[in-house]
C-alpha atoms as a PDB file:
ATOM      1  CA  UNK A   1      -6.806  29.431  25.332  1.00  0.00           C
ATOM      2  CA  UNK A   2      -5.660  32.663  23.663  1.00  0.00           C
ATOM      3  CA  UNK A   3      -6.709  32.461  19.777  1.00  0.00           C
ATOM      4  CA  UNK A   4      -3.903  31.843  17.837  1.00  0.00           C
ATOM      5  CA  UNK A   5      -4.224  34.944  15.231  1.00  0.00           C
ATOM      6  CA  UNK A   6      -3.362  37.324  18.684  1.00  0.00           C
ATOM      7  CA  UNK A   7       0.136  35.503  19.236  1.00  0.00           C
ATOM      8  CA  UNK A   8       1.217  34.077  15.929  1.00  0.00           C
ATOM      9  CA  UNK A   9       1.630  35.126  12.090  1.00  0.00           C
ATOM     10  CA  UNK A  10      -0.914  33.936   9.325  1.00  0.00           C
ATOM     11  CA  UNK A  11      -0.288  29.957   8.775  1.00  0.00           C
ATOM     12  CA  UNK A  12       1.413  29.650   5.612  1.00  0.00           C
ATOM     13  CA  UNK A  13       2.090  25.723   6.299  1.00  0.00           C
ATOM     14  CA  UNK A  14      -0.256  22.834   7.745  1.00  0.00           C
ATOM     15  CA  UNK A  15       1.994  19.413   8.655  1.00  0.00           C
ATOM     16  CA  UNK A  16      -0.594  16.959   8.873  1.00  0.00           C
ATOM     17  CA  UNK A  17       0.125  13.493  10.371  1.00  0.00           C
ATOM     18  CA  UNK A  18      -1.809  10.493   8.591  1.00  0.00           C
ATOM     19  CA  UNK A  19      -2.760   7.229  10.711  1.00  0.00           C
ATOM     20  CA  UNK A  20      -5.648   8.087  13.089  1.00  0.00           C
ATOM     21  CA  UNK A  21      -4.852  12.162  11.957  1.00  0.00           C
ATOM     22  CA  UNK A  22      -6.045  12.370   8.760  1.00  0.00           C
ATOM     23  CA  UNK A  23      -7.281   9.309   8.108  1.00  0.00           C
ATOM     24  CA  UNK A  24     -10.343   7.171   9.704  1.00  0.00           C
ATOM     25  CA  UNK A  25     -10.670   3.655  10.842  1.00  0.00           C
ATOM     26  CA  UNK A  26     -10.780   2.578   7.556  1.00  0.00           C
ATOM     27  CA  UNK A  27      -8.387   4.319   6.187  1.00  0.00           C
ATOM     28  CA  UNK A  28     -10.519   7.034   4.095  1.00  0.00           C
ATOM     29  CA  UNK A  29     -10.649  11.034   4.732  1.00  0.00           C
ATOM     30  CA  UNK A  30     -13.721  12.419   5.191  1.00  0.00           C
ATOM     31  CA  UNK A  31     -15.402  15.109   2.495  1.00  0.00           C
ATOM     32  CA  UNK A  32     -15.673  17.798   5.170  1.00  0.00           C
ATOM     33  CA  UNK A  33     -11.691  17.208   5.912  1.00  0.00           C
ATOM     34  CA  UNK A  34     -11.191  17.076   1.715  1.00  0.00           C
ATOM     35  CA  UNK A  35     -13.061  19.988   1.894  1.00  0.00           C
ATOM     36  CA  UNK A  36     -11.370  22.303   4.155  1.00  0.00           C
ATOM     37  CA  UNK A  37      -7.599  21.573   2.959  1.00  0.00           C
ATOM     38  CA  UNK A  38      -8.802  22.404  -0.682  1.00  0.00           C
ATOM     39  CA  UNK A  39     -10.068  25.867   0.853  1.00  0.00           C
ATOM     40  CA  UNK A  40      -6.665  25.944   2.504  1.00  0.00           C
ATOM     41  CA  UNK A  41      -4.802  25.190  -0.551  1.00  0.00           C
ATOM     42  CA  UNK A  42      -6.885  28.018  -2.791  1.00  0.00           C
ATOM     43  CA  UNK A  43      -5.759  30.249  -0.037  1.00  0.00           C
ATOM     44  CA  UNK A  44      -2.342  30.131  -0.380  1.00  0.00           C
ATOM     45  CA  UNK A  45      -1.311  27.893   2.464  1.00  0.00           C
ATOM     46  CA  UNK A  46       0.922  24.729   1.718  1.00  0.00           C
ATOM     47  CA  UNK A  47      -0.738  21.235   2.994  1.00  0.00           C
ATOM     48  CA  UNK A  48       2.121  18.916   3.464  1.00  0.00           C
ATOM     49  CA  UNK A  49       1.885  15.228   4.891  1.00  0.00           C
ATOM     50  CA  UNK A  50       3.846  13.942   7.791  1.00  0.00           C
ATOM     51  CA  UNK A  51       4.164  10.530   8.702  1.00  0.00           C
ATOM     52  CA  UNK A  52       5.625   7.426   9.708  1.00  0.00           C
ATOM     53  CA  UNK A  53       4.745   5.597   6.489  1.00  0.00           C
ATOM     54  CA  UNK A  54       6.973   4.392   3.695  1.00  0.00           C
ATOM     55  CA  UNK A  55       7.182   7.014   0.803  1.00  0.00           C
ATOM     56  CA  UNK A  56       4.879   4.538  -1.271  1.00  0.00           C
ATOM     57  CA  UNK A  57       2.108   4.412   1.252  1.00  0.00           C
ATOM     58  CA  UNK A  58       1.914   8.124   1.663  1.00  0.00           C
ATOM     59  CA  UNK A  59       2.005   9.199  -1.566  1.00  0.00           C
ATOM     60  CA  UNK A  60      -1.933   8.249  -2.795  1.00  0.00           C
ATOM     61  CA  UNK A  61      -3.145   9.915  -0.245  1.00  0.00           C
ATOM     62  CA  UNK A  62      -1.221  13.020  -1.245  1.00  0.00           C
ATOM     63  CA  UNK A  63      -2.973  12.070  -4.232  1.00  0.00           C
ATOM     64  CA  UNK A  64      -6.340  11.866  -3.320  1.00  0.00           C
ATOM     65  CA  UNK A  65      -5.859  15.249  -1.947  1.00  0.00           C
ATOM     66  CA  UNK A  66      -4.318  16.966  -4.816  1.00  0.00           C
ATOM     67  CA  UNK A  67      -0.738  17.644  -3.114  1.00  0.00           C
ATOM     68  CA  UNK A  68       1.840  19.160  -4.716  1.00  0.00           C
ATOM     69  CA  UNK A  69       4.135  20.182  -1.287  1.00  0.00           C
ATOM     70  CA  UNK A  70       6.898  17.784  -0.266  1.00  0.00           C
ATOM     71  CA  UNK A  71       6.108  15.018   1.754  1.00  0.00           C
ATOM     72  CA  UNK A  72       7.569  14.048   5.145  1.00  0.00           C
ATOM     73  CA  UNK A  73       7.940   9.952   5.164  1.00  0.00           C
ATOM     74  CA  UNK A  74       9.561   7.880   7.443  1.00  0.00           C
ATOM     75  CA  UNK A  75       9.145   9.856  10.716  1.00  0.00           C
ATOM     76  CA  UNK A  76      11.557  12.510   8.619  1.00  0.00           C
ATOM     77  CA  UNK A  77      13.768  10.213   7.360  1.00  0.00           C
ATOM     78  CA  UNK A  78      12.863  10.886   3.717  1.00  0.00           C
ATOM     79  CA  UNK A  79      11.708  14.257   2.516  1.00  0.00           C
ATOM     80  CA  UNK A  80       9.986  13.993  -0.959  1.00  0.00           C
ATOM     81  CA  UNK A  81       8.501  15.205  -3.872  1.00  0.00           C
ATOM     82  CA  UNK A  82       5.403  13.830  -5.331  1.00  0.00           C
ATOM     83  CA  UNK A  83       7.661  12.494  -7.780  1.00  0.00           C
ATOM     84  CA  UNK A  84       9.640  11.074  -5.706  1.00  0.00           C
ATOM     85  CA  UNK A  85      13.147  13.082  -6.168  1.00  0.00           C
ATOM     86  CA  UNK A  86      14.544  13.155  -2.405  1.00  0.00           C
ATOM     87  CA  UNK A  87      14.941  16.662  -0.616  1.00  0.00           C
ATOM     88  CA  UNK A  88      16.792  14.480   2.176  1.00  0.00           C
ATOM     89  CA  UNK A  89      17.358  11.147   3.391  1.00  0.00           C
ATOM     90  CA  UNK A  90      18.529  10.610   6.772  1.00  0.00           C
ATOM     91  CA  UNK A  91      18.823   6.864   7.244  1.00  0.00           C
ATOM     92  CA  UNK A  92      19.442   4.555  10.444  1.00  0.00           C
ATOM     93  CA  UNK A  93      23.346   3.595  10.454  1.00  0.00           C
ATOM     94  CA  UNK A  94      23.985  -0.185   9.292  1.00  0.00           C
ATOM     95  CA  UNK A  95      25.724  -0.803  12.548  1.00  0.00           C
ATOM     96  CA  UNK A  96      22.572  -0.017  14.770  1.00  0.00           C
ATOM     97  CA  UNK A  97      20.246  -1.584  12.455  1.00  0.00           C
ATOM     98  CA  UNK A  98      22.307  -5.263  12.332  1.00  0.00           C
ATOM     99  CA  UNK A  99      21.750  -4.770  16.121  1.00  0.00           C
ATOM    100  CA  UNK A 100      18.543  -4.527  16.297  1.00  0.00           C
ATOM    101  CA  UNK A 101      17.776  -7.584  14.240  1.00  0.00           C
ATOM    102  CA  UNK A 102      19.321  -9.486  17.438  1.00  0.00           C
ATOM    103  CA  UNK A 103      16.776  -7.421  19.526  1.00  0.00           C
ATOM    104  CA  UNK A 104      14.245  -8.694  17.311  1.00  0.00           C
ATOM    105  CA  UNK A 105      14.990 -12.228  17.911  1.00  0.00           C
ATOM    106  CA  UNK A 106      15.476 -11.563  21.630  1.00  0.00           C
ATOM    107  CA  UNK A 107      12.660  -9.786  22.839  1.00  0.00           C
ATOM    108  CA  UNK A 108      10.257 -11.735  20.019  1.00  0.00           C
ATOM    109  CA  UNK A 109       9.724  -9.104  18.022  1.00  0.00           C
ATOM    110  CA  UNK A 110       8.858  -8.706  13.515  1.00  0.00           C
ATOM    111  CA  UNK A 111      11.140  -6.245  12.857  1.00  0.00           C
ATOM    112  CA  UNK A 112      11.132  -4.476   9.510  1.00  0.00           C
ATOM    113  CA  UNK A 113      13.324  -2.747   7.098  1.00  0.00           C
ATOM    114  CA  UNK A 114      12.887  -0.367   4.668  1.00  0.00           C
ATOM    115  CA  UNK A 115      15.497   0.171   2.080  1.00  0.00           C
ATOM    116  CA  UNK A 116      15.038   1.819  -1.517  1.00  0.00           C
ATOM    117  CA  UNK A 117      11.005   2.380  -0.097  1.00  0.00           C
ATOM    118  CA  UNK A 118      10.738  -1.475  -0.122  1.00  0.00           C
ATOM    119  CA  UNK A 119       9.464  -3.288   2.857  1.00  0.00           C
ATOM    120  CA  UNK A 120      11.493  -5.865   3.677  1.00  0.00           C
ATOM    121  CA  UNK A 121      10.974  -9.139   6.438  1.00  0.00           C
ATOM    122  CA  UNK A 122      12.722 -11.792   7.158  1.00  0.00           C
ATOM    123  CA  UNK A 123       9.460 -13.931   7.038  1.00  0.00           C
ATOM    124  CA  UNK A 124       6.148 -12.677   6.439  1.00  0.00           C
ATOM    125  CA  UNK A 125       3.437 -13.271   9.387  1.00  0.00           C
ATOM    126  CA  UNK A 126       0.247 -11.680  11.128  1.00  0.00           C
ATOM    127  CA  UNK A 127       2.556  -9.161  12.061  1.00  0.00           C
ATOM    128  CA  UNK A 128       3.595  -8.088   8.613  1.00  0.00           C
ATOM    129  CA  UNK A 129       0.147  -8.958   7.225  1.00  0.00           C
ATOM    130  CA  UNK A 130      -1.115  -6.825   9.971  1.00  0.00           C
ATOM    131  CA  UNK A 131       1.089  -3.895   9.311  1.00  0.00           C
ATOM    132  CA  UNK A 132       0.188  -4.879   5.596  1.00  0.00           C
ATOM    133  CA  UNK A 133      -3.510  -4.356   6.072  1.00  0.00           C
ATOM    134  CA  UNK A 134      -2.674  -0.642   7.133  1.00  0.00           C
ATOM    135  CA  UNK A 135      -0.226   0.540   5.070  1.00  0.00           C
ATOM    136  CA  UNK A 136      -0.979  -1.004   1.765  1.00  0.00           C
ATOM    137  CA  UNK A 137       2.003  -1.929   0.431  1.00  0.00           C
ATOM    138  CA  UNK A 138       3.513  -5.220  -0.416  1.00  0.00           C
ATOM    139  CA  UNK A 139       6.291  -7.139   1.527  1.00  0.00           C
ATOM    140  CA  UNK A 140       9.365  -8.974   0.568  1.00  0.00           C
ATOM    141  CA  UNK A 141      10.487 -11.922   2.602  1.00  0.00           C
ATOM    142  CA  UNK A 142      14.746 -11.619   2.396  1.00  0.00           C
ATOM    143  CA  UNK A 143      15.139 -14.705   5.237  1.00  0.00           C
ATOM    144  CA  UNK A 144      18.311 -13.183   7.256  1.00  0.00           C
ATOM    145  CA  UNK A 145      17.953  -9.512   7.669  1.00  0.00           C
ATOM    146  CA  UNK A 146      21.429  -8.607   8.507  1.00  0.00           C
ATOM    147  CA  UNK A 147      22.277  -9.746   4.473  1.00  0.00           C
ATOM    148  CA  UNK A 148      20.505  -6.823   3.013  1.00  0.00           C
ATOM    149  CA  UNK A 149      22.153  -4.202   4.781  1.00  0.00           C
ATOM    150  CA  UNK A 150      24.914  -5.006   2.044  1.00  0.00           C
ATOM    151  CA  UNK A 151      22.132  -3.231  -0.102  1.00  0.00           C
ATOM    152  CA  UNK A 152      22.124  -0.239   1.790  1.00  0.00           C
ATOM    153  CA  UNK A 153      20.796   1.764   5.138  1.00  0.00           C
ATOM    154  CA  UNK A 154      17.714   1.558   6.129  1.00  0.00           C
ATOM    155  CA  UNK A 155      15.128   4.583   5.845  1.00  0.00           C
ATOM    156  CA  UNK A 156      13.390   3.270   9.140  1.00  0.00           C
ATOM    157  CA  UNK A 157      13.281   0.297  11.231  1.00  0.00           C
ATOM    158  CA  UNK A 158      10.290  -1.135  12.997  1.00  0.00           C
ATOM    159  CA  UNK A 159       9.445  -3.450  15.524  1.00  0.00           C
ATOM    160  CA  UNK A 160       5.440  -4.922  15.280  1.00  0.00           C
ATOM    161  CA  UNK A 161       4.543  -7.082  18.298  1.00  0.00           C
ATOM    162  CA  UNK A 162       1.704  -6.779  20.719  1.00  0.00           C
ATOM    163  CA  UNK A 163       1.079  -4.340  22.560  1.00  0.00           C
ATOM    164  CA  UNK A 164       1.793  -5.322  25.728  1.00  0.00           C
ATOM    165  CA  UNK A 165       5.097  -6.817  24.176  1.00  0.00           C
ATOM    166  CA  UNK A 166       5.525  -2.955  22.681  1.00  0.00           C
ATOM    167  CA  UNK A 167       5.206  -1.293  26.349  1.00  0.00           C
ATOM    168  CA  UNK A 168       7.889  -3.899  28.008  1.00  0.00           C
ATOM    169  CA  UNK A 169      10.197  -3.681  25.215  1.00  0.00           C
ATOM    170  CA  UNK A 170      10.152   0.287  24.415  1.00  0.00           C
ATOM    171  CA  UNK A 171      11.983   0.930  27.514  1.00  0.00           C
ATOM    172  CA  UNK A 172      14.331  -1.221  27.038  1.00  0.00           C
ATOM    173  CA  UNK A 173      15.257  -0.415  23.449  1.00  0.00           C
ATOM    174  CA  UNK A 174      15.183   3.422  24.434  1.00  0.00           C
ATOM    175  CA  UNK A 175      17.906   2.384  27.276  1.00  0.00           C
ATOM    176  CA  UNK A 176      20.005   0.016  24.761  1.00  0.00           C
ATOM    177  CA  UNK A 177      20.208   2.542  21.953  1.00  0.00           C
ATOM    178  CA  UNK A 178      20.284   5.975  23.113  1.00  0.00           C
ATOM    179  CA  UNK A 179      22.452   7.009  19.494  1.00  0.00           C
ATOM    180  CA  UNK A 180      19.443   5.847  17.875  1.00  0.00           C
ATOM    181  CA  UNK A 181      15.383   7.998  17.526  1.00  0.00           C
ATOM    182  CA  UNK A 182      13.242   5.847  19.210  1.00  0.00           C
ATOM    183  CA  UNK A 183       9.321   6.319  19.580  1.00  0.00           C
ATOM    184  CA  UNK A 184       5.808   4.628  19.401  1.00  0.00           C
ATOM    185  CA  UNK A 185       3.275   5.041  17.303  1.00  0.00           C
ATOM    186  CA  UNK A 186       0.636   2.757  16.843  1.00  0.00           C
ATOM    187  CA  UNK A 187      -0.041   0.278  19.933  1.00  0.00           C
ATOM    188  CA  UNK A 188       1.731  -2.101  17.987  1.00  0.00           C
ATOM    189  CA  UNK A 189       4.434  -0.546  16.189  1.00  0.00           C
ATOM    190  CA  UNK A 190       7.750   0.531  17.575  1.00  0.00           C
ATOM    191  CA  UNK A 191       9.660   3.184  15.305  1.00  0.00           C
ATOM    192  CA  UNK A 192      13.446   3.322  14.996  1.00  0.00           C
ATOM    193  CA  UNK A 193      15.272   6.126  12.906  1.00  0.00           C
ATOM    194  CA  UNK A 194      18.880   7.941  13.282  1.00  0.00           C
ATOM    195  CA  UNK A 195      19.550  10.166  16.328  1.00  0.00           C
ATOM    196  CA  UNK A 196      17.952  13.260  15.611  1.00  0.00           C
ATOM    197  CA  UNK A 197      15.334  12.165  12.750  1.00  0.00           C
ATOM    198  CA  UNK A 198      12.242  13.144  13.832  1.00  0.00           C
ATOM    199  CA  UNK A 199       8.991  14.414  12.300  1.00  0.00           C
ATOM    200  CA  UNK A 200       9.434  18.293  13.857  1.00  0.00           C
ATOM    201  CA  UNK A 201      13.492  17.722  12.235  1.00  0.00           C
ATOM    202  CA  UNK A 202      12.159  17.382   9.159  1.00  0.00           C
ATOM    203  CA  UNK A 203       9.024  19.981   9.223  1.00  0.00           C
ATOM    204  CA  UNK A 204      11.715  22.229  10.172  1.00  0.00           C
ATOM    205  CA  UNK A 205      14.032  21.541   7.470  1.00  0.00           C
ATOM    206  CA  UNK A 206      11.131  21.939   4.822  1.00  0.00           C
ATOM    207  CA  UNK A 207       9.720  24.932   6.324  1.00  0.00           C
ATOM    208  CA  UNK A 208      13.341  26.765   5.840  1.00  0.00           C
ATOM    209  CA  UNK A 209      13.446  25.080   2.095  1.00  0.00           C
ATOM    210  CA  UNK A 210      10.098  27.078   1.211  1.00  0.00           C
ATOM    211  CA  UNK A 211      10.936  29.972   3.226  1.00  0.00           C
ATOM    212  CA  UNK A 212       8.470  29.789   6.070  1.00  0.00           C
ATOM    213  CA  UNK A 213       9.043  30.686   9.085  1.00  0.00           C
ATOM    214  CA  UNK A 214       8.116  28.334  12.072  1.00  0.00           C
ATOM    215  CA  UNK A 215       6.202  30.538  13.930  1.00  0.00           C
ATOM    216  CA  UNK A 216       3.609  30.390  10.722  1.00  0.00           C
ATOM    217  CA  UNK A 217       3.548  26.587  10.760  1.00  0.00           C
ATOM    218  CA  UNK A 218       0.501  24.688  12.036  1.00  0.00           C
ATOM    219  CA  UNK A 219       1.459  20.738  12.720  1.00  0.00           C
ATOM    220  CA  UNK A 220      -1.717  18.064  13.253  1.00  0.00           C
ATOM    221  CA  UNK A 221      -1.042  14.937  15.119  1.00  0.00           C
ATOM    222  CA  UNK A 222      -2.643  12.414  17.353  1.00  0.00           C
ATOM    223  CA  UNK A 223       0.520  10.267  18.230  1.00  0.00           C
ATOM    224  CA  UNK A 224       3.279  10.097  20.420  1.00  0.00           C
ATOM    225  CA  UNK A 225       5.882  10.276  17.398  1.00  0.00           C
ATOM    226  CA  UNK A 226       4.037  13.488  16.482  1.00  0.00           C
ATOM    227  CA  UNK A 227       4.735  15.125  19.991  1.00  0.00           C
ATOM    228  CA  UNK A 228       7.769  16.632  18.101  1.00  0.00           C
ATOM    229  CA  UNK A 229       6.475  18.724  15.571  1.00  0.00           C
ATOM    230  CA  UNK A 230       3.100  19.332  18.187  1.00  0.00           C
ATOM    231  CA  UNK A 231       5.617  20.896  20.532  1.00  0.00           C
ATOM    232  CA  UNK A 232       8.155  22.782  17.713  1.00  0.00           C
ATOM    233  CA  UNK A 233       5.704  24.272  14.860  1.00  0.00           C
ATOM    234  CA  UNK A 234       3.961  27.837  15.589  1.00  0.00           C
ATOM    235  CA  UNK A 235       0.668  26.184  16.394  1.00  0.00           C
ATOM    236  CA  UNK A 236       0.548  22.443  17.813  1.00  0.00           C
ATOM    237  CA  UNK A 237      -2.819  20.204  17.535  1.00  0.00           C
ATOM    238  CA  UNK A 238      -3.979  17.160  18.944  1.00  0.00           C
ATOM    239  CA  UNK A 239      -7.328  15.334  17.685  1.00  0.00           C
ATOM    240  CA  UNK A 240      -9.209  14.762  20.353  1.00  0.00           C
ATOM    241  CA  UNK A 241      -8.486  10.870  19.723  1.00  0.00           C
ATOM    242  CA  UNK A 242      -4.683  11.656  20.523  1.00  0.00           C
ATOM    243  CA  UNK A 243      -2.624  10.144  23.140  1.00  0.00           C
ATOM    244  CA  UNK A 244      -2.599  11.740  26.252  1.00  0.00           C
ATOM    245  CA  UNK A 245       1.247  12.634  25.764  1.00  0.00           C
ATOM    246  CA  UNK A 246       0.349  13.959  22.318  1.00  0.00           C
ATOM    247  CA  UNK A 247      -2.601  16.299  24.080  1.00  0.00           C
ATOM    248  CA  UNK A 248       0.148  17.264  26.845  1.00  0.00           C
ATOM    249  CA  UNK A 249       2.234  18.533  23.680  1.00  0.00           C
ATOM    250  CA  UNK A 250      -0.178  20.777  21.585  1.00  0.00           C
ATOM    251  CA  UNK A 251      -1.437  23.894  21.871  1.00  0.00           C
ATOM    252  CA  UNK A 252      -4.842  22.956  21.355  1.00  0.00           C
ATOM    253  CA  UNK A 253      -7.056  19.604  21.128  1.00  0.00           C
ATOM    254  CA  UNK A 254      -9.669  19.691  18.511  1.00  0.00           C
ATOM    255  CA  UNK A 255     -13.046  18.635  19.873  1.00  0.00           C
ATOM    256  CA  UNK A 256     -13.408  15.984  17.492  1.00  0.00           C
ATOM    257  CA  UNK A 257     -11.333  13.330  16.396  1.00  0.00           C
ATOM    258  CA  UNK A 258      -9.069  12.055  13.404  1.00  0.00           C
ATOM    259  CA  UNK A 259     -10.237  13.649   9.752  1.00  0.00           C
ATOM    260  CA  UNK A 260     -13.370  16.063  11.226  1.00  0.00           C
ATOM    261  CA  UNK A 261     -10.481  17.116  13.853  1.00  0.00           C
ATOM    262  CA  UNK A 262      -8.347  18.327  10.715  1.00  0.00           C
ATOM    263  CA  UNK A 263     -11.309  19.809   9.501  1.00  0.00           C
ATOM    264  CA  UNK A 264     -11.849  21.409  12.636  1.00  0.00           C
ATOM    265  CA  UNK A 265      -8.734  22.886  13.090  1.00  0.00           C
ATOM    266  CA  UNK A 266      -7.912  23.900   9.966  1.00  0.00           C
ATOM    267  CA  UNK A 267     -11.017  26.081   9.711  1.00  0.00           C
ATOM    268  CA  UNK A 268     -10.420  27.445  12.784  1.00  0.00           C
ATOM    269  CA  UNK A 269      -6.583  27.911  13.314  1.00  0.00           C
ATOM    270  CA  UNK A 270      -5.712  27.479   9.387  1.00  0.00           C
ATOM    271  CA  UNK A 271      -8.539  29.906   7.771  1.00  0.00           C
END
């Protein structure tokens, strides 16, 4: 493949997704992959997380790393600063979401809802304890979801179930909802946002807010919710864990996977 430094401008902006990107198995980044975004970061180039997590989850890892860019949450349904004051906030309509707490209930699925950056469940069960286990953040159990919506929109919706459940039902959803985002990410996790919210959306919309054009973007992903942003930044990049619709996406697959990937391609494509 044609190095990217004949065809594109100097990176000034790495999007970086997080589950099974950045982060291992159990959930830690590697010192090589610390490493290289620090060298990134001294030279100039702005490191900003994009995910499907809830604001909360994201932010320690931004953290760890010593982040100061915005952060893309919620598949790009919530731009943020590391404190927390919104850049946007692009949330799933109340009308669509009330619906899909009947799909829930149909097809036997945990849906849940995030509202304020509070997880919210109608009861808590593997499923949430599952999604619990990954994400790190604690869950409130509301009984009837259709009552909170009278608190507000939700950032995100999700459906956990397993993953043969997921493939049956994505379909389906995608069919039944075509006014609403609709992707996978994890085996297990369906991810529901407004028409239009996406993670590339939202790298997009940040990229303009700093002044950076696309072309000198790099985006990091392993997922098929990433294939957005692998497809629309300057420079795509699967892992080489990455689904084989994410690979399809990208410019380039890294030859090794998750946080030594990110190290990888950041040294290479990056500095």
């Amino acid at each position: 493949m044609t190095p990217m430094h004949t065809r594109r401008p100097r990176p000034q902006l790495v999007a970086i997704d997080l589950d099974d990107t950045l982060l291992e198995p159990d959930l830690t980044i590697t010192a090589e992959c610390v490493g290289a975004l620090a060298a990134a970061r001294a030279a100039g180039v702005a490191v900003v997380i994009a995910t499907g997590r809830m604001f909360q989850s994201a932010l320690p890892y931004a953290r760890r790393l010593g982040l100061t860019s915005h952060l893309i949450t919620y598949n790009g349904g919530l731009i943020a600063a590391p404190d927390g004051e919104a850049l946007l906030h692009q949330p799933v309509p109340r009308a669509e979401a009330r619906a899909l707490v009947d799909v829930a209930d149909r097809e036997g699925l945990r849906l849940n809802f995030y509202i304020d950056d509070r997880l919210l469940v109608a009861e808590i069960d593997e499923r949430v304890r599952y999604y619990q286990e990954i994400a790190r953040v604690d869950a409130f159990e509301v009984g009837d979801l259709r009552r909170v919506l009278e608190l507000g929109e939700p950032t995100k919706c999700l459906f956990v179930g397993e993953p043969d459940q997921v493939e049956r039902t994505l379909p389906r959803l995608k069919a039944e909802f075509p006014a609403l985002q609709i992707d996978r990410s994890k085996p297990r996790f369906i991810e529901v946002t407004r028409l239009g919210v996406h993670k590339f959306g939202a790298l997009r919309a940040l990229a303009d807010s700093y002044g950076i054009p696309l072309e000198a973007v790099v985006a990091i992903g392993d997922s098929d919710n990433d294939i957005t942003m692998l497809q629309g930044a300057g420079w795509g990049v699967a892992v080489s864990n990455a689904s084989p619709a994410a690979k399809r996406a990208a410019d380039t697959v890294t030859e090794h996977p998750r946080s030594l990937g990110v190290a990888e391609a950041v040294r290479r494509w990056v500095l």
